[in-house]
Structures are given as C-alpha cells and as structure tokens.
Protein backbone atom coordinates (compact mmCIF):
# COMPACT_ATOMS: atom_id res chain seq x y z
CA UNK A 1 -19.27 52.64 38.39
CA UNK A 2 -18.91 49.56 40.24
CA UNK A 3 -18.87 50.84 44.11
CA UNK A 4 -15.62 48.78 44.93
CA UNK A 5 -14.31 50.03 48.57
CA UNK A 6 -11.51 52.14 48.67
CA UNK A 7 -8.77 52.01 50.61
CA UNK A 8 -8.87 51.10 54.75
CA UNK A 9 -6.66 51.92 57.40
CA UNK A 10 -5.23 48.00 56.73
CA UNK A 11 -5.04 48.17 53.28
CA UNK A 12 -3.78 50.87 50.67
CA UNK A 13 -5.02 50.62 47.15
CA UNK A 14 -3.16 53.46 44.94
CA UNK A 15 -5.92 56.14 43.59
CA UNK A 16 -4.96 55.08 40.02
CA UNK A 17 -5.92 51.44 40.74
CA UNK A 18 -9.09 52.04 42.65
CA UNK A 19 -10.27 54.28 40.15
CA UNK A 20 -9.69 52.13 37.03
CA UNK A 21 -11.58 49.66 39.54
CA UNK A 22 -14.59 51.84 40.16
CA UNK A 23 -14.57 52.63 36.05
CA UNK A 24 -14.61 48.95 35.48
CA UNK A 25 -11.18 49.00 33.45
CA UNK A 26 -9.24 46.09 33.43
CA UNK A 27 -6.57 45.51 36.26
CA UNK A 28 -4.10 43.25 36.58
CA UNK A 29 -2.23 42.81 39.97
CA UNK A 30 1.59 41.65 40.08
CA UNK A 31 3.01 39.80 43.12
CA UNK A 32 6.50 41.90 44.62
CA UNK A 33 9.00 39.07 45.52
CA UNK A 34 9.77 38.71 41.81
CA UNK A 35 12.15 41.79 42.55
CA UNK A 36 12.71 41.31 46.34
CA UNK A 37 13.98 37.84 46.07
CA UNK A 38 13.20 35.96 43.35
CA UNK A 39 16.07 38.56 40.70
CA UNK A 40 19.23 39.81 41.26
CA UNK A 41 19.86 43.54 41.03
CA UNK A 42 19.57 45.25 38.99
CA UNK A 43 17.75 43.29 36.82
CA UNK A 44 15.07 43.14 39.52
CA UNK A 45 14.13 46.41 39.04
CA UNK A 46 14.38 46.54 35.14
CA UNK A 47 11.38 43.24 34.97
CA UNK A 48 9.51 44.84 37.70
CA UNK A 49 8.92 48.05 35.62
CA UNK A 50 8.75 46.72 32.61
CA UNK A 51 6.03 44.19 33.52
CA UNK A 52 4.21 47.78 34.42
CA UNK A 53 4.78 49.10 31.11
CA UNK A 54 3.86 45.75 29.42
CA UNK A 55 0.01 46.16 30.92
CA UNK A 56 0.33 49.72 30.71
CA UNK A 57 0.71 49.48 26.65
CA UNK A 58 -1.90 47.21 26.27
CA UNK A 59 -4.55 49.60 28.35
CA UNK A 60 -4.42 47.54 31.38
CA UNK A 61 -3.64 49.38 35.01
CA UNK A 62 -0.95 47.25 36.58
CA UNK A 63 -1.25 47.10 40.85
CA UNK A 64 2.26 45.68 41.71
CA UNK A 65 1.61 44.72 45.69
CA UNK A 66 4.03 44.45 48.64
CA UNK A 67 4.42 45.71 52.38
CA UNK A 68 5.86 49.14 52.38
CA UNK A 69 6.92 50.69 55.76
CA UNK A 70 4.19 48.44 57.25
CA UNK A 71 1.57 49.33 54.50
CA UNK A 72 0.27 46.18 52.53
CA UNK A 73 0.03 48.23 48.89
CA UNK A 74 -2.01 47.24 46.28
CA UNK A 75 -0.82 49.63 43.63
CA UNK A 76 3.06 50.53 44.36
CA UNK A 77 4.29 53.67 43.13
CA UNK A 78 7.46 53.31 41.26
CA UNK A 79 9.47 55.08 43.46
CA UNK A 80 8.49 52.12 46.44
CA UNK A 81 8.92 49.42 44.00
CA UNK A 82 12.55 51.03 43.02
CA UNK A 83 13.05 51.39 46.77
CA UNK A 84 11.95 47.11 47.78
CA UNK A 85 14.45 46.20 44.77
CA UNK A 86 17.17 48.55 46.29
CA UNK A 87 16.89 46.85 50.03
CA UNK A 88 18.28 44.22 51.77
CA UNK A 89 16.82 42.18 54.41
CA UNK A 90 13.40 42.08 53.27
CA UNK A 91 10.60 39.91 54.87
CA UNK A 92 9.32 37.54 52.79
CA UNK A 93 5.63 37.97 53.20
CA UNK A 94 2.61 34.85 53.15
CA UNK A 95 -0.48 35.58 54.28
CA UNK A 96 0.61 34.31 57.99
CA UNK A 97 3.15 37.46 57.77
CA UNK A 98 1.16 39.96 56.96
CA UNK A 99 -0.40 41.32 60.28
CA UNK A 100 3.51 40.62 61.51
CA UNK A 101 5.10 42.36 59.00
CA UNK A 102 2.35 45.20 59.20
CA UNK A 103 2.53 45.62 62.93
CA UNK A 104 5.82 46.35 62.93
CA UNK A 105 6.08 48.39 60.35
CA UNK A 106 8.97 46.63 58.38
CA UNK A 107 9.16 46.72 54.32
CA UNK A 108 8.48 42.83 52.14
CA UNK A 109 7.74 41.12 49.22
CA UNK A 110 4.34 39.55 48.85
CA UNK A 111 3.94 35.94 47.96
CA UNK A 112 1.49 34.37 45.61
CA UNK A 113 -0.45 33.78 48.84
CA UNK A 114 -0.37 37.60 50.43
CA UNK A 115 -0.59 39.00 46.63
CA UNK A 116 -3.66 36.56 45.59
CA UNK A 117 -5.43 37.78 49.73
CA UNK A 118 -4.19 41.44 48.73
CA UNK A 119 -5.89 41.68 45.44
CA UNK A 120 -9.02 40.39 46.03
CA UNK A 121 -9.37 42.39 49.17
CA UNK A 122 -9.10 45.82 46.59
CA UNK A 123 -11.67 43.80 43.86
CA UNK A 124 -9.24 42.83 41.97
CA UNK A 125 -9.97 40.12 39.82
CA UNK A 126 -7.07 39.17 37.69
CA UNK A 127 -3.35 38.26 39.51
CA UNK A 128 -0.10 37.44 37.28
CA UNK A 129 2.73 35.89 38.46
CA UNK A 130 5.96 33.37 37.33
CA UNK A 131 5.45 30.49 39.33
CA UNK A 132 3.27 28.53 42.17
CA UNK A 133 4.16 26.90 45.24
CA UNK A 134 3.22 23.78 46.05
CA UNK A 135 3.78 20.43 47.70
CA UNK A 136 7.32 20.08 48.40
CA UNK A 137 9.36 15.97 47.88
CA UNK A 138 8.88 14.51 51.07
CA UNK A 139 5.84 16.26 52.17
CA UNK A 140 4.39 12.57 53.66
CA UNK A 141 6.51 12.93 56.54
CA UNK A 142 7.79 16.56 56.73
CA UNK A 143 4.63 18.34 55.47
CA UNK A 144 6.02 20.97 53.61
CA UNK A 145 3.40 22.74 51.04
CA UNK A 146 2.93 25.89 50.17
CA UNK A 147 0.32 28.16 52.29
CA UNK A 148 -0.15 29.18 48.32
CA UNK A 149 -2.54 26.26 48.08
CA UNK A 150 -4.94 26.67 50.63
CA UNK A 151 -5.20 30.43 50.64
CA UNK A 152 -6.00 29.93 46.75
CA UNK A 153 -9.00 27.79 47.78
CA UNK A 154 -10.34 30.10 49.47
CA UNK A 155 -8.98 32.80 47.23
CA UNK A 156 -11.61 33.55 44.23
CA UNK A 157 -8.96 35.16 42.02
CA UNK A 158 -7.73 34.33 38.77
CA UNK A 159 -3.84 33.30 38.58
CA UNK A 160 -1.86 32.89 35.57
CA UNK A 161 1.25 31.11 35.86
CA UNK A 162 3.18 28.66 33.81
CA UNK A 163 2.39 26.13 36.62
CA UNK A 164 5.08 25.35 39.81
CA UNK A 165 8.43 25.95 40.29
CA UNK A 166 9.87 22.69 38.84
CA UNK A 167 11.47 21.91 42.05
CA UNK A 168 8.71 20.57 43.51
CA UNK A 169 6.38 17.35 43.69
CA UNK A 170 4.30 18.19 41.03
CA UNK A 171 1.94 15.08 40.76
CA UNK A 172 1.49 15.72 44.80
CA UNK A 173 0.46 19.41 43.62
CA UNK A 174 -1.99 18.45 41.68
CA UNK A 175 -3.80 16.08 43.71
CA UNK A 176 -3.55 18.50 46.32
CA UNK A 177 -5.59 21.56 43.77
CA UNK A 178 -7.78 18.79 43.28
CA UNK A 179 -8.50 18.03 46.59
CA UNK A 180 -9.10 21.52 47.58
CA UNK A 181 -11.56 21.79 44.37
CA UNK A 182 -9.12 24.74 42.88
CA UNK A 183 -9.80 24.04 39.16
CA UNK A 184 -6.58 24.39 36.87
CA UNK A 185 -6.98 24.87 33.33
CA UNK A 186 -4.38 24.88 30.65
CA UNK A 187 -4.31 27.88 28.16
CA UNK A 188 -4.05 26.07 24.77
CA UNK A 189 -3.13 23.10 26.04
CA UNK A 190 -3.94 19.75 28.24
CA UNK A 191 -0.17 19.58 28.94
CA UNK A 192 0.63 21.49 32.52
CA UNK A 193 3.52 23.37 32.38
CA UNK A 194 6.70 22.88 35.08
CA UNK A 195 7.66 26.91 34.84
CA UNK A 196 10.74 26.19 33.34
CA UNK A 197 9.92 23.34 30.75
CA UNK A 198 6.39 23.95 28.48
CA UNK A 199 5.16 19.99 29.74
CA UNK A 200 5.86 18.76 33.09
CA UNK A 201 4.44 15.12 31.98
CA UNK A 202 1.29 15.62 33.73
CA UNK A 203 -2.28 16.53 32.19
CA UNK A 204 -4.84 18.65 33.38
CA UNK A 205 -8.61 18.19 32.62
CA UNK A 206 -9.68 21.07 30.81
CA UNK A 207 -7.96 23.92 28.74
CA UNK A 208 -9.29 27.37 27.26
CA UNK A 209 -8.41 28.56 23.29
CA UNK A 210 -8.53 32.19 24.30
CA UNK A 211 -9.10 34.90 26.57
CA UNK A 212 -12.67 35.19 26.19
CA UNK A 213 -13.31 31.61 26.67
CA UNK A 214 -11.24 32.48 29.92
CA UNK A 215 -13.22 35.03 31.16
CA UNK A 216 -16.50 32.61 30.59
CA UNK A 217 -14.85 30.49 32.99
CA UNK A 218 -13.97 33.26 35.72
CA UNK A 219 -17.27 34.27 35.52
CA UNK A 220 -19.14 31.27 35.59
CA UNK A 221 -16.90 30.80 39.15
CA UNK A 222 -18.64 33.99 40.32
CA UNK A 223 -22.06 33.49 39.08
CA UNK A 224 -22.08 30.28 41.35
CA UNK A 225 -20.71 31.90 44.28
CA UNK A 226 -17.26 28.96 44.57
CA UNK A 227 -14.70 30.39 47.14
CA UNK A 228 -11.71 29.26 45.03
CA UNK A 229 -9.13 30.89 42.37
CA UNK A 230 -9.30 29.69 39.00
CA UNK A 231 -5.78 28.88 37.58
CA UNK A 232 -4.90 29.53 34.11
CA UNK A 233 -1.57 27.18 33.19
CA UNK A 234 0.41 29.09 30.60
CA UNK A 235 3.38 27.29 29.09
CA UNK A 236 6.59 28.96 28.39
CA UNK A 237 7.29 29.10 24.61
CA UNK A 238 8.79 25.30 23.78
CA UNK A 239 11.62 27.20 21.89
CA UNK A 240 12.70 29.31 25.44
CA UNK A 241 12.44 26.37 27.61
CA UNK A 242 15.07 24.67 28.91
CA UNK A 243 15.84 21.64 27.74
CA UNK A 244 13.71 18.82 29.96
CA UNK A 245 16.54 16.23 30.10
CA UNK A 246 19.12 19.03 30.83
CA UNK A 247 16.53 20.12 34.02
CA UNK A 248 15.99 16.52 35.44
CA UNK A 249 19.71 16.13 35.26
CA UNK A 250 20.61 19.57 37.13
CA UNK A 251 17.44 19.11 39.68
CA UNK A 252 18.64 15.41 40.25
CA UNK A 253 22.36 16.68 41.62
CA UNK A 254 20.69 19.22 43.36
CA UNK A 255 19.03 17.28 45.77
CA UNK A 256 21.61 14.79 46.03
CA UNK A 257 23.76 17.70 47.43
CA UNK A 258 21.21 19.34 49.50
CA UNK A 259 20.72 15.89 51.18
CA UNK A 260 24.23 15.78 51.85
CA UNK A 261 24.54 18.70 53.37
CA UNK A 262 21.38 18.27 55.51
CA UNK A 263 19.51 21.32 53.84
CA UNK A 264 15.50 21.25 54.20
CA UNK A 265 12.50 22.94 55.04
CA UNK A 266 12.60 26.91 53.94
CA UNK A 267 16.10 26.51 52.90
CA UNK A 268 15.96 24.08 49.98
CA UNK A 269 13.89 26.22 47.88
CA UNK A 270 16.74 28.92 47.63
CA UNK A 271 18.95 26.62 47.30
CA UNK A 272 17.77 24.25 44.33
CA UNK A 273 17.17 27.34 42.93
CA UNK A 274 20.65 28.45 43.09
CA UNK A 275 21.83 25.27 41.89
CA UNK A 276 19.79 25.47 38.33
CA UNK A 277 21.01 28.61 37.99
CA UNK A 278 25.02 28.13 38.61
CA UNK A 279 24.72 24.85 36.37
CA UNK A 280 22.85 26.59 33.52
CA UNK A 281 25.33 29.70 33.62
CA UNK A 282 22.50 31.77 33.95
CA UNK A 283 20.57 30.57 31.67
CA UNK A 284 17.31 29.83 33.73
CA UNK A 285 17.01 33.41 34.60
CA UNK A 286 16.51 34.38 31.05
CA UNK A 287 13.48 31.36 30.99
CA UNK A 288 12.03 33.03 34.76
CA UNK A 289 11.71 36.12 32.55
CA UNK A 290 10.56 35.01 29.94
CA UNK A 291 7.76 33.00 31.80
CA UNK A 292 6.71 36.22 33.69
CA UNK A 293 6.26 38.26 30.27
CA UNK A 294 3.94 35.75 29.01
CA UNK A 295 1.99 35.23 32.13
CA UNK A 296 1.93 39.36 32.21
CA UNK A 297 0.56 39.41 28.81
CA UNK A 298 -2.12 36.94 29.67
CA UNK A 299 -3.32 38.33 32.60
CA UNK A 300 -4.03 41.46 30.53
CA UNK A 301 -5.12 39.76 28.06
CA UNK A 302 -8.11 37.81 30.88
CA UNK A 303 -8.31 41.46 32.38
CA UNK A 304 -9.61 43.14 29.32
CA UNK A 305 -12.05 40.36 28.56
CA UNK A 306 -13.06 40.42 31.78
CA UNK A 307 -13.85 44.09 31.71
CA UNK A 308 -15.81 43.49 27.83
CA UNK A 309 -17.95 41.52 29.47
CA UNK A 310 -19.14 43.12 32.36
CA UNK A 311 -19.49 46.28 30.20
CA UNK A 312 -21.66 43.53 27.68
CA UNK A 313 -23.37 42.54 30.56
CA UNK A 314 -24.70 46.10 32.19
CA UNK A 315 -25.43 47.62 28.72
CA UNK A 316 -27.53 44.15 27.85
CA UNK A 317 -29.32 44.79 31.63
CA UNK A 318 -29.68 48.73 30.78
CA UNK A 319 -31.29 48.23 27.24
CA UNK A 320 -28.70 49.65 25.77
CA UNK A 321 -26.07 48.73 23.12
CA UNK A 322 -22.59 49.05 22.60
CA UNK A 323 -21.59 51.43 19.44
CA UNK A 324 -20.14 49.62 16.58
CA UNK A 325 -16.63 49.92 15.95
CA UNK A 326 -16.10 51.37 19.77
CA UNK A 327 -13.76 49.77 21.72
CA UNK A 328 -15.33 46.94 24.45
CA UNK A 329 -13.77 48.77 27.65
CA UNK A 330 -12.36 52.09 27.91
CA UNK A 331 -8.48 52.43 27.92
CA UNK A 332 -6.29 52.85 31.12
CA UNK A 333 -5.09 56.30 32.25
CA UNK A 334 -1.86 56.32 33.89
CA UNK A 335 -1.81 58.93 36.24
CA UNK A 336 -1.28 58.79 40.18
C-alpha cells in the first residue's frame, strides 16, 4: 500500500482510482476536452469510452478528469463523462480556470494543463492525451503560448502525446521545453512528431525503445527530485498520417484567411482547426483518433512498467522475490 491521499473537499478522486493507487496498480489519467470540444457528437462520446475500455483491457484503471457541477474529478463515472459530451456551453478549463470554474459550480473540460495539475494532485503518475499546446506564430509580439508549457515544468507527470497540434510554431515550442528544462523524448524515434504528420522536421535529443526503458527515465526524474513532466513523443503510424505536403498546403490557406478576416488570439485555434478539417472532408478526425489510441495504449503501456518496477523495487527492499511466472503487477478491477 502506498498511503496516497484520498480525496479533499477540492479534489474528487473516484474510489476505483484511489484504490488501484493505494494497491500500486497502474493508472493512467485521460484529459476531458477530447469529448467537450475537441469531437463532434456523437463520436465524442464513442472515443471517450472506448479510450476507457482500451486501458481497461490491458489491466490499467483509466481516471478520465474534468469539472463536474463544480467538482474537479479525477476518475469520471461514465454516466458524467456521457453527461460533459451531451452539453453545450462548456468551460474550457486551464489551470487559471479551475478555482473559477469550481467556485461557481459550472461543468468543463480539462486541458492538458488542469488534467496534467489534476493528476498529479491524486498521485497519478502517467497522463495520455492527443496533442500539446504550445507557442503559437507570432508569439514575439502577441505572446500567445500555451499555459500547457509552464504548468508542465512544474508538473512532474509523464505525458504521452504525438507532439503539438500542427498549427503551431513548433521550432518556438521546442526551444521553449528546452528553456523550461522539460525533457522530451521520442518513443522509437529522434524524429518529433506534428500530431497529425509522424515527423514535423525537427529532432529531439534522446528517444526510448520501449516502455521499460521509459519508466527508467520517469523514475530517474523522481529519484532526483526535478519539478518537471517528462514527455514521451509518440508518432502517429506513417501509414495514418496525413500526407505532409497536403497539411502545409491546407495550414498555409488557413492562415492566409484567418489574417484576412482579422481572427487571433483564442479564436485561431478553433478555427485552423476547422479549416483542416472542411479541406480534408473529414479526414483529420479519423488521424486525431487515431493519434489518441496510440498515445492511450502507451500510456498503459508506461503505467504498467511503472507499477513492475515499484513492485521490483519494494520486494528487492523487503528481501523478498517475485514468483516466477507471476505476473509483475496485479490486474485492474473495474468496479466503482
């Protein structure tokens, strides 16, 4: 048993997840505005729960966090998450929103930055998600960057993505994690990932072969005490992406037409979004999803090593051994 804090009157962390916590089972947490604004209905709903299922199958307790009726969640049950896909006018929530959103007891969709806070606040160690934020074109004079970056560097969770939304300044992004000492290491690959395209013509320093090797990483990060997540970069499957040329052309009009009609700021992101969409007749959708089912699968994947190893590591300090042939953690339960 690992002692981790239940719930407080701020913060709700389902039973199921703090107890597969307090067991040392692996966890893997699961940001909400996937299905509150990121998917139309109802196929919101339909990747929400089946990113669930996904960790569920491979013994892994999925904690799906938002703001319900005021309550930052860290576990939702599925009737809240079908409830958050169902509504309209939801608060998009960032770290900044949170006591807002809280106060006043209104429903929302947790960012990468309110999910990453969120999840380490239950011990939560492991955080999946599509894609980052990040430094926005332009960011020299309007400075517009994601509040993902800095709450990450002070964050110490582990985020798998298959790097930022292609919209933005990558290069800028990466100077930025650099900058703020965030370390950001390809899985399987130097190449970093632009969510929707498997290379984004940039390189990152280091890369990991494997989940294990993962997990040496994370807990390296903890043995020395750093403040900061560790990112893993997972590249969409090169035969699912869309085709790179086909993406600089689309993202190239895009802009062109939200300069003309004077969109910036929040606004653009929604909108550039839009505009890959309508010009690839849907067809970047289908690569979103696909990007979140692989970074699901890894995070379980990092979860379950995780959990092997700290299991390794109290047996080792206990004397003891682990049983040949057993399994390395024990298997989720899926009850309330």
């Amino acid at each position: 048993m690992t002692g981790l804090p239940p719930s407080t009157p701020a913060v709700h962390v389902a039973g199921e997840v703090a107890r597969a916590l307090a067991d040392g089972r692996p966890v893997v947490a699961l940001e909400s505005t996937i299905f509150t604004h990121g998917l139309p209905r109802p196929r919101n709903l339909a990747v929400a729960l089946e990113a669930e299922r996904q960790l569920r199958e491979a013994g892994v307790v999925p904690a799906t966090v938002g703001v319900h009726a005021g309550v930052p969640t860290v576990g939702l049950s599925t009737d809240q998450i079908t409830e958050l896909s169902a509504a309209d006018g939801l608060d998009k929530v960032s770290l900044r929103d949170l006591p807002v959103v809280a106060a006043l007891g209104r429903h929302g969709g947790t960012t990468v930055a309110a999910t990453a806070f969120l999840a380490h606040r239950a011990g939560i160690r492991v955080f999946s998600t599509g894609g980052l934020g990040g430094v926005h074109f332009g960011a020299s004079e309007s400075f517009d960057e994601s509040a993902d970056l800095t709450t990450l560097a002070a964050t110490p969770v582990t985020v798998v993505s298959a790097g930022v939304k292609s919209i933005l300044d990558i290069r800028a992004t990466l100077e930025r994690f650099e900058t703020l000492n965030i370390p950001v290491i390809g899985y399987r690959t130097r190449k970093y990932p632009g969510f929707y395209v498997t290379d984004s013509g940039h390189e990152v320093n280091f890369s990991v072969g494997s989940p294990e090797e993962a997990a040496k990483v994370i807990d390296a990060r903890d043995r020395l005490g750093l403040p900061q997540a560790v990112l893993i970069a997972n590249p969409v499957d090169p035969a699912k992406q869309l085709p790179p040329e086909e993406l600089d052309g689309i993202l190239a009009r895009a802009r062109a037409e939200a300069d003309r009609l004077g969109i910036t700021g929040n606004a653009s992101t929604p909108f550039l979004l839009d505009q890959i969409r309508r010009d690839t007749g849907g067809r970047s959708l289908e690569v979103n999803v696909e990007v979140y089912r692989g970074n699901v699968r890894l995070g379980g994947e990092i979860a379950t090593a995780l959990a092997a190893s700290a299991l390794s590591a109290t047996l080792a300090a206990s004397g003891e051994s682990e049983t040949p042939g057993a399994p390395t953690a024990p298997a989720a339960q899926t009850g309330a």
